[in-house]
Each structure stands twice: as C-alpha cells, then as structure tokens.
Protein backbone atom coordinates (compact mmCIF):
# COMPACT_ATOMS: atom_id res chain seq x y z
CA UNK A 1 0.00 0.00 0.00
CA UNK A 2 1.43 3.35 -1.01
CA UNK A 3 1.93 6.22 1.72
CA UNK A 4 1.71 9.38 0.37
CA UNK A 5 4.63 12.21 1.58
CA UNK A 6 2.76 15.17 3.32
CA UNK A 7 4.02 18.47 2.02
CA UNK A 8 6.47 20.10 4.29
CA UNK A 9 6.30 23.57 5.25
CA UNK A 10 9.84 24.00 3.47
CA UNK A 11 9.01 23.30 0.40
CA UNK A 12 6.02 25.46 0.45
CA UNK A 13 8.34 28.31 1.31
CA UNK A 14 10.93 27.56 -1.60
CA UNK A 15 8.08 27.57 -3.84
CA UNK A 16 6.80 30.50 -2.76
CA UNK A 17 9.85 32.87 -2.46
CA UNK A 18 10.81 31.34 -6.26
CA UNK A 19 7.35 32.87 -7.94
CA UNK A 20 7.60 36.18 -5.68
CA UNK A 21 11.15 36.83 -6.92
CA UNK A 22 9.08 35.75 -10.84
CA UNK A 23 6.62 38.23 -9.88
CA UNK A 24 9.10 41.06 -8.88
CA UNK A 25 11.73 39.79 -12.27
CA UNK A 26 8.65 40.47 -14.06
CA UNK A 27 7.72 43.69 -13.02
CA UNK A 28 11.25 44.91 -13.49
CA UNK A 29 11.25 43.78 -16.90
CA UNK A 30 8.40 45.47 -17.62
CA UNK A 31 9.56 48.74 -16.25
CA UNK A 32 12.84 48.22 -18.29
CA UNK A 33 10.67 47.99 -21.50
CA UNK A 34 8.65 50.93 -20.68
CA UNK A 35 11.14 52.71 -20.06
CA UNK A 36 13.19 51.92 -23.37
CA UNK A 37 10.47 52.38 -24.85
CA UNK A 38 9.97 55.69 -23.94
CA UNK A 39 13.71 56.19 -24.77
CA UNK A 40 13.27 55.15 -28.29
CA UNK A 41 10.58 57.12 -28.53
CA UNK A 42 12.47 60.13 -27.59
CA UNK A 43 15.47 59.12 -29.31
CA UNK A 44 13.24 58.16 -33.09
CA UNK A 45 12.27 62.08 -31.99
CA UNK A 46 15.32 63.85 -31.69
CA UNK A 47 16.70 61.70 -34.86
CA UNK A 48 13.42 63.12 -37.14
CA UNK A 49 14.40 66.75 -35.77
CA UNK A 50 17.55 66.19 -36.72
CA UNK A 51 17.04 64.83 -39.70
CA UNK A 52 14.77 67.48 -40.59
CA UNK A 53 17.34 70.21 -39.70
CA UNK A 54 19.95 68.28 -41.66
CA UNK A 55 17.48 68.29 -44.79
CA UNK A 56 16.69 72.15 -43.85
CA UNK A 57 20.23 72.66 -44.14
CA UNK A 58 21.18 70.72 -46.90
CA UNK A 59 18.24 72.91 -48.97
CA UNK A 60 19.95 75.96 -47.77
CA UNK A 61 23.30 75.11 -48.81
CA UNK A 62 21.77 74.38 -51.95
CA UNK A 63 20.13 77.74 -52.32
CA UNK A 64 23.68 78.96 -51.03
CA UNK A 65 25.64 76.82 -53.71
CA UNK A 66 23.35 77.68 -56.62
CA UNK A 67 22.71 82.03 -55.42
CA UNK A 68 27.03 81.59 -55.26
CA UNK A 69 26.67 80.20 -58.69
CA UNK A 70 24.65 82.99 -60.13
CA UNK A 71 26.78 85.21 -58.40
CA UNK A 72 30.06 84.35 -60.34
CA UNK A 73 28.26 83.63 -63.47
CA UNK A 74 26.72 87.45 -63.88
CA UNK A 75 30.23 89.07 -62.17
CA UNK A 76 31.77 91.25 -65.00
CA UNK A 77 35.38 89.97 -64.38
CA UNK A 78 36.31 86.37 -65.39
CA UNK A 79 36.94 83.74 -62.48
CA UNK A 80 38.97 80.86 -63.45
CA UNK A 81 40.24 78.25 -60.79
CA UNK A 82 43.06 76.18 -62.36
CA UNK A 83 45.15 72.94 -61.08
CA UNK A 84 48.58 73.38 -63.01
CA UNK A 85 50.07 70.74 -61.04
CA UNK A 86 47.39 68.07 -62.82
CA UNK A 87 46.88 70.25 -65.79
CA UNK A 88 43.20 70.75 -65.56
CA UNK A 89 40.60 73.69 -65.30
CA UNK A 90 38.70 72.67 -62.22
CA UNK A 91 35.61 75.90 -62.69
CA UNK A 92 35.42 78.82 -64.78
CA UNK A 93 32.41 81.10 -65.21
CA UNK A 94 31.15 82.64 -68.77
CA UNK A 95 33.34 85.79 -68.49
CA UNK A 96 36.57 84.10 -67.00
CA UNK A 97 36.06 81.61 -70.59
CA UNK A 98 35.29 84.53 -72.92
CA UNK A 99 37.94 86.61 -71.55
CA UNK A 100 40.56 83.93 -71.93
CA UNK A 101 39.55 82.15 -75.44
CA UNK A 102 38.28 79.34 -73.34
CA UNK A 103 35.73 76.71 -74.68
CA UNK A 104 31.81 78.21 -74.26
CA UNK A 105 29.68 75.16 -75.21
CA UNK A 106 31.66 72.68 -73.48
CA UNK A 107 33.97 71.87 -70.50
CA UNK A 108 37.90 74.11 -71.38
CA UNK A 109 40.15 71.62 -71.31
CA UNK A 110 44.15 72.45 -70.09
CA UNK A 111 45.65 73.39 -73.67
CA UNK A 112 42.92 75.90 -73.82
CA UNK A 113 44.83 78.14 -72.25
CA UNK A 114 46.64 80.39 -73.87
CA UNK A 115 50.52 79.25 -73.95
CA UNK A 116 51.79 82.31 -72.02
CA UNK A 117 49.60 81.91 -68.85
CA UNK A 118 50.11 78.11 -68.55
CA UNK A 119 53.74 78.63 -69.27
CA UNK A 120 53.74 81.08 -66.22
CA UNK A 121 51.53 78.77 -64.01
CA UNK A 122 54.36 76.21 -64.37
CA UNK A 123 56.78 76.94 -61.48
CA UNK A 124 60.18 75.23 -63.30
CA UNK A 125 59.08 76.98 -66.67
CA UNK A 126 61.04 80.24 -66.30
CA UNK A 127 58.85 83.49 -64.29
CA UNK A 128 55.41 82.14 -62.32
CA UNK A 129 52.92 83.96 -60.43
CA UNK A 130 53.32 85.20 -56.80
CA UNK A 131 49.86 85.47 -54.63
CA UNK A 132 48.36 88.85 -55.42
CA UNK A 133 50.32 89.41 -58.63
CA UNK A 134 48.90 90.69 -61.86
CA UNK A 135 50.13 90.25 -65.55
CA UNK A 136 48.61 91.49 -68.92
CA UNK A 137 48.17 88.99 -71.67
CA UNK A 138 46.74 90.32 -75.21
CA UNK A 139 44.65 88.45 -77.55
CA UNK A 140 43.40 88.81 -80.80
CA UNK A 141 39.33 89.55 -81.37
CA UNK A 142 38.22 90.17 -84.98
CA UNK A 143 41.25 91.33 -86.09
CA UNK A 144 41.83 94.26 -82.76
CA UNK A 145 44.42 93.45 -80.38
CA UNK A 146 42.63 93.09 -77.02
CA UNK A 147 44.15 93.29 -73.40
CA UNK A 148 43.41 90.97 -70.41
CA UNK A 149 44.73 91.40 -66.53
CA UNK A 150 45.18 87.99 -64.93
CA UNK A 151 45.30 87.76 -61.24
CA UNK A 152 47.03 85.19 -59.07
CA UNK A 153 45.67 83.91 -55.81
CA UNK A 154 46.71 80.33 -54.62
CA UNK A 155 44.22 78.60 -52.14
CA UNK A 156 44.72 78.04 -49.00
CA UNK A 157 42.92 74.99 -48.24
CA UNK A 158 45.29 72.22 -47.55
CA UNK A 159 42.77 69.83 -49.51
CA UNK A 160 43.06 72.63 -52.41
CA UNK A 161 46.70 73.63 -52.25
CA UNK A 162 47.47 73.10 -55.86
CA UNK A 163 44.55 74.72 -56.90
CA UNK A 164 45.15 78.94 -58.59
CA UNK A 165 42.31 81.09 -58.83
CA UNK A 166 42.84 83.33 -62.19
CA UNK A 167 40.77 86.83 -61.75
CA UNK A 168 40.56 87.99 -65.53
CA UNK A 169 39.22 91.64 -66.19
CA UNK A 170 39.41 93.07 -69.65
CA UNK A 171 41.54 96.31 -69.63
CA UNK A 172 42.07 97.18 -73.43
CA UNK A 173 39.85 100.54 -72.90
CA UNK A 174 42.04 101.09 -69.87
CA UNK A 175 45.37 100.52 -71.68
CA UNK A 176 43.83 102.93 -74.28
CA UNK A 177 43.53 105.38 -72.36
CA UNK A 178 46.43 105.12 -71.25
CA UNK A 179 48.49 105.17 -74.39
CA UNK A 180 46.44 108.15 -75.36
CA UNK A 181 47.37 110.09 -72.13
CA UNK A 182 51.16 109.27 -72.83
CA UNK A 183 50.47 110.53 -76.40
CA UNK A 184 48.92 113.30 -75.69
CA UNK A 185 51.96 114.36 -73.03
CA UNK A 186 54.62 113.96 -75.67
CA UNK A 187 52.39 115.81 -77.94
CA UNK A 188 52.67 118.41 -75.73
CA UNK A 189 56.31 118.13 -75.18
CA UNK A 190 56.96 118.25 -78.70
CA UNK A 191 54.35 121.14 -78.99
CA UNK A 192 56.18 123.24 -76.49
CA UNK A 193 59.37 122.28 -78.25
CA UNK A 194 58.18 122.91 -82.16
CA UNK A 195 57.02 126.34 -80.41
CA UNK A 196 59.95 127.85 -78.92
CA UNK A 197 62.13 126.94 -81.81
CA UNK A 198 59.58 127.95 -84.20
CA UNK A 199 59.72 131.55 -82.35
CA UNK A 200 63.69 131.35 -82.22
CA UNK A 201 63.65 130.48 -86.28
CA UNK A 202 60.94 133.11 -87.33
CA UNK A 203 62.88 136.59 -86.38
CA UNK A 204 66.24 135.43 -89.17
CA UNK A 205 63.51 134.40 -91.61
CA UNK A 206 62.27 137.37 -91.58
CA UNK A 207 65.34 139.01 -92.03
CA UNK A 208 66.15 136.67 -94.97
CA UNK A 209 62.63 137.35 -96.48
CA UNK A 210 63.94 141.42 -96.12
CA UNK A 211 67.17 140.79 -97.94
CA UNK A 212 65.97 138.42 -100.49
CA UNK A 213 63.57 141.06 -101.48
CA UNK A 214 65.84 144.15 -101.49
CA UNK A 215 67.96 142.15 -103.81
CA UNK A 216 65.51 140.85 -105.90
CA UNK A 217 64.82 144.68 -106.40
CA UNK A 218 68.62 145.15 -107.96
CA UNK A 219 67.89 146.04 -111.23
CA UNK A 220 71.79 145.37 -111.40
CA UNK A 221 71.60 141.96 -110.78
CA UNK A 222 72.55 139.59 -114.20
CA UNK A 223 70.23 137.05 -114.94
CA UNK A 224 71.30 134.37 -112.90
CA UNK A 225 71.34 136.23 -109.94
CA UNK A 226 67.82 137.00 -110.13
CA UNK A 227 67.32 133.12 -110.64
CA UNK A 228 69.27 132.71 -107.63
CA UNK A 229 67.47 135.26 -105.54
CA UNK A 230 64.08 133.97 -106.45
CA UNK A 231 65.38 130.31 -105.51
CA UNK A 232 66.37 132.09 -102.20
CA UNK A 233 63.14 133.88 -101.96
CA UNK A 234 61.12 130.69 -102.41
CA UNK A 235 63.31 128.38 -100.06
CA UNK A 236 62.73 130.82 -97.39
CA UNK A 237 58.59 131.40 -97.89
CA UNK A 238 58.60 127.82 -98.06
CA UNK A 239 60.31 127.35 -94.60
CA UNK A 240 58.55 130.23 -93.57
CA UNK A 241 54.95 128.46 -94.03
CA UNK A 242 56.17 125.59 -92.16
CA UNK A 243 57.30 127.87 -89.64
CA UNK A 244 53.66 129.75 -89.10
CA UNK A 245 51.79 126.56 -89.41
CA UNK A 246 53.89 124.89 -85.99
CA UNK A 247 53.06 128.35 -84.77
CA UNK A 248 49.17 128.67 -85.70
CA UNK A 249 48.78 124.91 -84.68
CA UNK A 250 50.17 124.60 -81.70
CA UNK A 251 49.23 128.31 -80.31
CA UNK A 252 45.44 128.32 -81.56
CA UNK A 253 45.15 132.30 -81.70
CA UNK A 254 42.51 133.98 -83.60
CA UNK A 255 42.18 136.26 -86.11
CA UNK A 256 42.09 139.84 -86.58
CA UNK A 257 39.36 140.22 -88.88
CA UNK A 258 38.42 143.71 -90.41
CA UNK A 259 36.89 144.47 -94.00
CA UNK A 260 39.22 143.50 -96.39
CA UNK A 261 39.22 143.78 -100.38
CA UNK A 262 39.42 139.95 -101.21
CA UNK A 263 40.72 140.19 -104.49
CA UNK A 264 43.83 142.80 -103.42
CA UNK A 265 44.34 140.14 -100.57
CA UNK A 266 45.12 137.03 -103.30
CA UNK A 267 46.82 139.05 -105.55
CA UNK A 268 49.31 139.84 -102.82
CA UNK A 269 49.00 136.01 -101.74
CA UNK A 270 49.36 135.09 -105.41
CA UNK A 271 52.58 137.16 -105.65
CA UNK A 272 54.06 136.03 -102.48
CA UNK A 273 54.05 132.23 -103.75
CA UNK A 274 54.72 132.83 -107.34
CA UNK A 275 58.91 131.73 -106.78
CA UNK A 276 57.98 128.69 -105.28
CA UNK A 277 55.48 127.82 -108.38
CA UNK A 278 58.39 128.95 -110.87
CA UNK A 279 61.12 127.05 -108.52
CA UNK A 280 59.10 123.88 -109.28
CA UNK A 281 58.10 124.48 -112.77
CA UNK A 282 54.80 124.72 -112.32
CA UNK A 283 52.77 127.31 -113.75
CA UNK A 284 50.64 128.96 -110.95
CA UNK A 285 47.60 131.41 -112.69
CA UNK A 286 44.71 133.68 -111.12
CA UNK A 287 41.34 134.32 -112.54
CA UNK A 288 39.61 136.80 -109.97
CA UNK A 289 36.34 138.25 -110.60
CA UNK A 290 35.61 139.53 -106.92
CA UNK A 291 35.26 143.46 -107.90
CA UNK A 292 35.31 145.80 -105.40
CA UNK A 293 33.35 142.85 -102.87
CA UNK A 294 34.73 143.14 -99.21
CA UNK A 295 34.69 140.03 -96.57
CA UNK A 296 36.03 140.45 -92.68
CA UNK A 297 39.32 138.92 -93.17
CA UNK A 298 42.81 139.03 -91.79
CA UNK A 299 44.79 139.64 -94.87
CA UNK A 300 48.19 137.57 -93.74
CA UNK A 301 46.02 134.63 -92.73
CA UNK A 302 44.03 134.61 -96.08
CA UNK A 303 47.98 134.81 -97.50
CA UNK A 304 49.16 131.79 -95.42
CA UNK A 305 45.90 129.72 -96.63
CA UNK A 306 46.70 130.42 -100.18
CA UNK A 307 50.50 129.36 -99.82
CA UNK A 308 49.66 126.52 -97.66
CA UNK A 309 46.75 125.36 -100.54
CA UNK A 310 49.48 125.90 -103.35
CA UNK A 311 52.27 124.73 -101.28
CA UNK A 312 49.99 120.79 -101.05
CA UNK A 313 49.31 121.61 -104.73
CA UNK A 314 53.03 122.05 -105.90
CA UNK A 315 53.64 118.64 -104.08
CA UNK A 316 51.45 116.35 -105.93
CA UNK A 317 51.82 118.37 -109.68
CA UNK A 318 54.53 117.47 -111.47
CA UNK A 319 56.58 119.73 -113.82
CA UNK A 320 55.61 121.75 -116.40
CA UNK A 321 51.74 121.27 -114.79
CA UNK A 322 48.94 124.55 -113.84
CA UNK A 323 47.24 125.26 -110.76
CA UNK A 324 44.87 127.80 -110.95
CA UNK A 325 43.55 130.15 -108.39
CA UNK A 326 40.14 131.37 -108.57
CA UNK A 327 37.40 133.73 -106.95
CA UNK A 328 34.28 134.37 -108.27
CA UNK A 329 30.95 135.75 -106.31
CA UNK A 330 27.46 133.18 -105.95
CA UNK A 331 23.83 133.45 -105.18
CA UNK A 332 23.49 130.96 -101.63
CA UNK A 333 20.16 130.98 -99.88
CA UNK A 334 19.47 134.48 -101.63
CA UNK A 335 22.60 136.12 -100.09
CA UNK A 336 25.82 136.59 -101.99
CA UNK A 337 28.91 134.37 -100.59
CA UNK A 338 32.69 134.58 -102.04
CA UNK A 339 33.72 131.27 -103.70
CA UNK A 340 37.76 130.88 -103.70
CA UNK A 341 38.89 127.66 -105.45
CA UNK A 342 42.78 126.86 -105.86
CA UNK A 343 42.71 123.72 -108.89
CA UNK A 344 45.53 122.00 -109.51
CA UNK A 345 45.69 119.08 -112.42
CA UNK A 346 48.27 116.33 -110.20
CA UNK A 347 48.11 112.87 -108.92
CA UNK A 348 44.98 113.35 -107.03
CA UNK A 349 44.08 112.13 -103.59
CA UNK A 350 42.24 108.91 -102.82
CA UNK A 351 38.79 108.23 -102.11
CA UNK A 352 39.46 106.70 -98.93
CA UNK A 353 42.05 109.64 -97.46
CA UNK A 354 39.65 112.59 -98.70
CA UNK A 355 37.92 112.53 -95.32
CA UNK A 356 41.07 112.91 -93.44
CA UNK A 357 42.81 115.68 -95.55
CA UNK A 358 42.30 118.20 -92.85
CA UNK A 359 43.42 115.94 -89.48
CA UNK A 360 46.21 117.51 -87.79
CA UNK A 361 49.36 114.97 -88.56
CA UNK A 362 48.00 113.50 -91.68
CA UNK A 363 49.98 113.52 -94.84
CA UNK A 364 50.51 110.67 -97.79
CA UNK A 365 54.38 112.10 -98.30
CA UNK A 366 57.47 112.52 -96.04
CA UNK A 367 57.47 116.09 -97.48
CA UNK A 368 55.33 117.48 -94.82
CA UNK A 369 54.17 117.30 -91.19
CA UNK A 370 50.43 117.14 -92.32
CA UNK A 371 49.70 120.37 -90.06
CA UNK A 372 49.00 122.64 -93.52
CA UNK A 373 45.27 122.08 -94.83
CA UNK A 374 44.25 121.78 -90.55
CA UNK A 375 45.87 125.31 -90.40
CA UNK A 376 44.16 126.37 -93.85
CA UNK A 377 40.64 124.83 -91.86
CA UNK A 378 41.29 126.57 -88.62
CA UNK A 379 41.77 129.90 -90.10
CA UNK A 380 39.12 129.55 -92.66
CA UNK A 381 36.51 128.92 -89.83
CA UNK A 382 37.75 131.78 -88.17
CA UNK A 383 36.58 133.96 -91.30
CA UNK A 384 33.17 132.21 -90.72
CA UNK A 385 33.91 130.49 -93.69
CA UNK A 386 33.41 126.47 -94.95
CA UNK A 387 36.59 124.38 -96.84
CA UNK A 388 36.08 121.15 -98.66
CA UNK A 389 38.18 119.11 -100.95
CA UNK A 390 37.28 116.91 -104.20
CA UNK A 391 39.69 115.13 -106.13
CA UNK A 392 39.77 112.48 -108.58
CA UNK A 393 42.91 109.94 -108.83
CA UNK A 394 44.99 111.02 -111.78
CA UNK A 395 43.37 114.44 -112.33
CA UNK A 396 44.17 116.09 -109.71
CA UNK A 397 42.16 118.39 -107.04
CA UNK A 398 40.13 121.42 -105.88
CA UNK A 399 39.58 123.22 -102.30
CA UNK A 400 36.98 125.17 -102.32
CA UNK A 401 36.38 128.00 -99.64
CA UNK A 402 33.07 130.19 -98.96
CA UNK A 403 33.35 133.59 -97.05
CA UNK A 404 30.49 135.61 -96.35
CA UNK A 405 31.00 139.01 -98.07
CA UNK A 406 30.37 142.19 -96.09
C-alpha cells in the first residue's frame, strides 16, 4: 500500500519565495521595457528633428551653392580656378572663358589656355605667379588686339593647395587710355618744343625774307642772280609756311578780322608764292572776278591759306603742270557768298584719305608734317567760312572755300 509524503512547510516556502522573486523579475522587466520604450521614442524624436534640420540645411546650402553660382556667373570679371600641377581647369564662369579664349559650349580643357599663362603657371618653366600678382596677356578679337589682366591667388585649403584662382578683367579701354594720355603728353612736349624753336627760327627768316627782297629789287643783278634770288626767296617762304603753321597749330590764336578787299588780298597772296610755283616748274595762274566785294578777313592769314593750298598743290603736280587760283561771287540761300577755289591738275588724292585731308598729322608724303590744310581749316573757320576738298585719282584736285561778303 502506497503512503503518500505530506508536504512540508519547506518546500512550500521555496516555492513560494521562487514565484515572488518571478513576480518582482517580471515587473522589473516590464519597467525596463517601458522605459526603453519611452527612450526610443524620444530618441526616433530627436533623430526626425535632426534629420529634418539636416534636410533644412542641406536645402539651404543648396540655395547657397546655386545664389554663389549665379553670383560668379553674372560678375563682369572672369573667375577661373586652375590645377597646373594636374593640368586641368577645375571651374570657370562665362566671363573668366570669354575673356581667356576658353571653350563656351563645353567643358575648357588644359591646352585651352593660352601658352603664355600656362607657361607662367608652371613653377620650373622660367617666371610664375606670386599670390596677389597681376600680368597682362593680349589676344586677338576680330582682327583688334585686345588686353586681359590675370590675377594670381593660390588657395589656402590644404585639400586645395594646388589649386590657382585666375581673376581675368578686360583692360584694353584702360590701356587705351592710357596710351592716349602718354600721347597726348609727348604731344605736348613736342608742342612746347616745335614752339619755342619755331619763335627762335621766325625773327632770321624774316630778315632773310627782307634781304631776299631788297635784292631781288637790284635792277643790277645779271640774270642768274635773279634766278638765284628767287630760288632764295622761295626756299625761305617755303620754310617760312612751315614755320607759321607749328606756330598757328600749336598756339590756336585767332584772327584779326576787319573788311578786307578779297581780291587785293590774293593778288598779294598770289605774288608772295609765285617763286615757289616757278622754282618747281609749275605754272601757278589767277582768274579773280571779286570786284570791289569786301569780306572780314585778316589779310596775312588769307595769305598763309593760299600758300599753304598751293604749297599741297606744288607737291602732288609734277613739272611743267597749272594750278589755278580762282574767286568768283554766288547766289546761296538768296545772299551773296565769295567762292575761292585753288585747282591743280596732279596725282589726285584717294577716295578713302579725302575725309582725313584736314586731321592735324595726316599727310601721304614725307614732305610734310600734315599740319597745312588743318591750319588752312582753322583759319578759314575763323573767317566764318566752310573748306572742302574733291579730287579724282589722276586728275588732280580742288579746295573750295566760302566767305560771307560784307
């Protein structure tokens, strides 16, 4: 017959104490979850906010990146970041390209640069850059020579080192301008210098011009003499022109106008140039139809137009050829106006240097400084008179001059 064991009191305790410490295991796991729980919670939180302000960044570097881009794009100087140690053009924006010949409608590759700059980039290649330093470089653009600064700047970022930024700004205007201003200060060098010995040379000219014509007077004088004393007498009106025109040119003046008897005034002009005409062998003739008619005139300014206008003519006419001086009065918007034309029948002047005839410096021989016909202009306009020329190659040409008559 089986017994059966009672149940002890120990037993009963072990039990007991084994699904309390259950119960309280339990309860702590369960407050563990809650609470990681709640930390995930708050962590999946703070990782959306921050993913959120990461993404809000991200956008704003983006606006950054692409306003920065705009930026150097519309800039009016070129910007051109170069890596001469790999030979390649890492960015360049549309001026920095134009500026420097680069390639517009796709990426500029390293031999796109012009030799001079990428010879200078090189640091064993002979001179190179220093950081701030600036060099011209000139390029040709539809056949005009064209001038481009080029700043150096290395970066500083050790991940950049080898990287140059090239600043590019277009200075031809600038270099212009320049020139011009040193042009224009020798100019007036030379003026100053043309004018004091034009002064010194003018008082023994005139006391040549005196003694030539007190022995042209001689009426005991043999033949040859005379020839030699008008030879004399035309040599020194000649110099004498050029002399007044360095004068007239470079000291403006004005004149002293008061009524004058045109025709008496180009006779005496007439005669005053004949030696040079005869010198020449030219033959120099006067047709003047003026009357009595009167304009306000300076009478030794009309005389060093005329010699200047025959002086051009004599040039260009070759031996044994006419130019003809004449002065006639015509009807102009109902009012009367003298007409002086000096003709002569020579080379002509082409169609392409008519317009310039009267610029100061412009001449088509080595037989004069080109300051004549602007003289002849200046003093014309003076008299409130107009000066044109017309010419035809191989037949020669006429300046015509209007005065108003009194």
């Amino acid at each position: 017959m089986n017994s059966i064991v009672p149940n002890t009191p120990i037993a009963e305790g072990h039990l007991t104490d084994a699904f309390s410490n259950f119960i309280a295991a339990a309860d702590r796991l369960e407050r563990s979850h809650w609470q990681l729980s709640s930390q995930v919670t708050e962590l999946r939180a703070q990782l959306e906010q921050r993913n959120r302000a990461l993404a809000s960044s991200m956008a704003e570097n983006e606006q950054m990146r692409t306003a920065l881009q705009q930026i150097l794009d519309s800039l009016p100087c070129g910007v051109v970041v170069v890596d001469p140690i790999h030979e390649r053009i890492v960015w360049s924006n549309p001026e920095g390209r134009r500026l420097l010949d680069l390639s517009i409608d796709k990426p500029p590759v390293w031999s796109s640069l012009s030799t001079a700059i990428r010879t200078m980039l090189h640091h064993d290649r002979g001179e190179t850059w220093k950081q701030g330093d600036e060099h011209d470089f000139y390029f040709e653009d539809q056949g005009k020579e064209r001038c481009v600064t080029v700043g150096y700047s290395a970066m500083g970022e050790r991940a950049a080192k080898s990287r140059v930024v090239l600043t590019c700004r277009d200075t031809t205007a600038f270099k212009g301008a320049e020139r011009q201003r040193e042009e224009s200060r020798n100019l007036v060098a030379l003026a100053e210098m043309a004018t004091v010995l034009a002064h010194e040379v003018r008082n023994p000219l005139g006391s040549l011009e005196l003694l030539a014509g007190l022995l042209a007077g001689d009426s005991a004088l043999s033949h040859d003499s005379k020839q030699c004393v008008e030879h004399l007498q035309a040599g020194v009106r000649s110099l004498s022109a050029v002399v007044n025109n360095v004068l007239r040119f470079h000291s403006g003046g004005s004149s002293n106008l008061k009524p004058t008897k045109l025709s008496d005034a180009l006779r005496t002009a007439v005669n005053f140039v004949q030696p040079l005409a005869r010198q020449t062998g030219v033959l120099l003739t006067s047709q003047l139809t003026l009357g009595a008619t009167e304009i306000a005139a300076d009478a030794t300014e009309l005389q060093q137009v005329i010699l200047n206008l025959v002086c051009n003519a004599l040039r260009h006419t070759p031996v044994g050829g006419l130019i003809r001086l004449g002065a006639r009065l015509e009807c102009k918007s109902e009012k009367q106006i003298a007409i002086v034309e000096v003709a002569d029948g020579g080379s002509g002047i082409r169609a392409e240097d008519l317009p310039h005839v009267f610029e100061a410096g412009f001449t088509t021989t080595r037989q004069s400084p080109g300051l004549g016909l602007t003289v002849c202009q200046r003093i014309v306009e003076q008299h409130h008179g107009t000066i044109t020329a017309t010419s035809e190659l191989g037949k020669g040409s006429t300046f015509r001059m209007e005065f108003p008559i009194l």
